[in-house]
Protein backbone atom coordinates (compact mmCIF):
# COMPACT_ATOMS: atom_id res chain seq x y z
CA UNK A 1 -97.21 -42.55 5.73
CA UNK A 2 -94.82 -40.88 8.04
CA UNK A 3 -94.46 -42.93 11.04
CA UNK A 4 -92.98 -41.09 13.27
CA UNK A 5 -95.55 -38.25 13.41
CA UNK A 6 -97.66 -41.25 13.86
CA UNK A 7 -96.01 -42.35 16.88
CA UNK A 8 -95.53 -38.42 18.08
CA UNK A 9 -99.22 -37.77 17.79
CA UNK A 10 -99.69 -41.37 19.43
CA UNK A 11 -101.78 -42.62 16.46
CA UNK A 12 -102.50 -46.27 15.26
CA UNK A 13 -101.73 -46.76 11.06
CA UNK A 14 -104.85 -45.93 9.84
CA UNK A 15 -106.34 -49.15 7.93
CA UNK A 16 -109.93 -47.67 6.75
CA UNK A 17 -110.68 -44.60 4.98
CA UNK A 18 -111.97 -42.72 7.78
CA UNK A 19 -108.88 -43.62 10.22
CA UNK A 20 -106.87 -42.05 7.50
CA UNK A 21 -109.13 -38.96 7.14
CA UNK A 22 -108.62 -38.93 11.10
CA UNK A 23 -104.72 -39.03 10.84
CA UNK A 24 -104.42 -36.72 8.32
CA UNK A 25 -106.51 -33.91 10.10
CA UNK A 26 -104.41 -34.75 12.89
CA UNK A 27 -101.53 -34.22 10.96
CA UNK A 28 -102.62 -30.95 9.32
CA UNK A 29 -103.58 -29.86 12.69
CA UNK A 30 -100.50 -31.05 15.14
CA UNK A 31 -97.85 -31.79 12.75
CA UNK A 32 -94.65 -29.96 13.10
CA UNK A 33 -94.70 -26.59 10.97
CA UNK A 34 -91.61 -26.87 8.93
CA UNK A 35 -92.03 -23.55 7.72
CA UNK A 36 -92.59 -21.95 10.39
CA UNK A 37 -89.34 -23.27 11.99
CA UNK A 38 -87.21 -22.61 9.74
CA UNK A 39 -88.71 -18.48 9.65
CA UNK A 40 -87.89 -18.50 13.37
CA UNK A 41 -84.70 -20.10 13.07
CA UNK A 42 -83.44 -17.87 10.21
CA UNK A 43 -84.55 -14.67 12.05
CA UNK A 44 -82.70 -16.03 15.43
CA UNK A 45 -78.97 -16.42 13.27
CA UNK A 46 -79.30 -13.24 11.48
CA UNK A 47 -79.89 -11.36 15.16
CA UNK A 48 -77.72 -13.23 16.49
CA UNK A 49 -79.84 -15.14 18.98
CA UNK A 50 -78.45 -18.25 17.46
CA UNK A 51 -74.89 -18.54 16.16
CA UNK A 52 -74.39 -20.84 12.86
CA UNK A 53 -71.86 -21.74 13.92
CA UNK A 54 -73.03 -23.12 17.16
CA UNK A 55 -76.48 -24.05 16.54
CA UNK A 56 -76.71 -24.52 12.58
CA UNK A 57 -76.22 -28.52 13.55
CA UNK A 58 -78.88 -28.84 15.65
CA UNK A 59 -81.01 -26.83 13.50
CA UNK A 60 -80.68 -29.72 10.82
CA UNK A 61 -81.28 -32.12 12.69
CA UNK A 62 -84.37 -30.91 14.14
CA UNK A 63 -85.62 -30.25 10.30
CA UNK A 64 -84.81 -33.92 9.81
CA UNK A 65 -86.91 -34.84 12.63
CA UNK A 66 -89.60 -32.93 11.75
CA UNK A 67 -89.68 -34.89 8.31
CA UNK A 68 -88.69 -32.61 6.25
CA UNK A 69 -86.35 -35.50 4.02
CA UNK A 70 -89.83 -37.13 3.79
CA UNK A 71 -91.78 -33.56 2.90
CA UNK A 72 -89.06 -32.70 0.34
CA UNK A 73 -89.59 -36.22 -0.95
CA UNK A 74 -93.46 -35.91 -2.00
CA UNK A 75 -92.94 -31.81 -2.80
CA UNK A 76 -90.37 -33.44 -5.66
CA UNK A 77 -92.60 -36.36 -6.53
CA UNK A 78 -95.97 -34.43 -7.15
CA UNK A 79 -94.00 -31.83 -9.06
CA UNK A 80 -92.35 -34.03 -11.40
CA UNK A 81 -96.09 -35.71 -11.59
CA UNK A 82 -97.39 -32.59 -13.03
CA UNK A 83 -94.27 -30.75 -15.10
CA UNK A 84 -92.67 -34.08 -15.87
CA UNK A 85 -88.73 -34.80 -15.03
């Protein structure tokens, strides 16, 4: 469970099955869109809207506070589940 998109979206932890169907549609719908930032981002330093080496810093650490440590984390886990290590 990734806390702190719970406490971003202002959600309890879910402790039935339905709160968790409840967080995770609130999660698929309000989440941060990692994806989406980093498309942005990458068209902003090669127009130079953004300079890497000003703003590449920040740009991490917003990724890491979007989760994506966490996202990278499960991507790995589920594809190791079904290729094997």
């Amino acid at each position: 469970m990734n806390y702190t998109w719970l406490e971003n979206l202002n959600l309890p932890a879910p402790t039935t099955v339905d709160e968790l169907y409840n967080t995770l549609v609130a999660f698929r719908d309000n989440a941060p869109n990692i994806d989406q930032y980093v498309n942005e981002m990458v068209a902003a330093f090669i127009t130079g809207n953004k300079s890497v080496d000003k703003d590449f810093d920040s740009f991490l650490n917003d990724l890491k506070k979007m989760g994506l440590n966490r996202y990278l984390e499960i991507v790995q886990k589920t594809y190791d589940e079904a290729y094997g290590k």
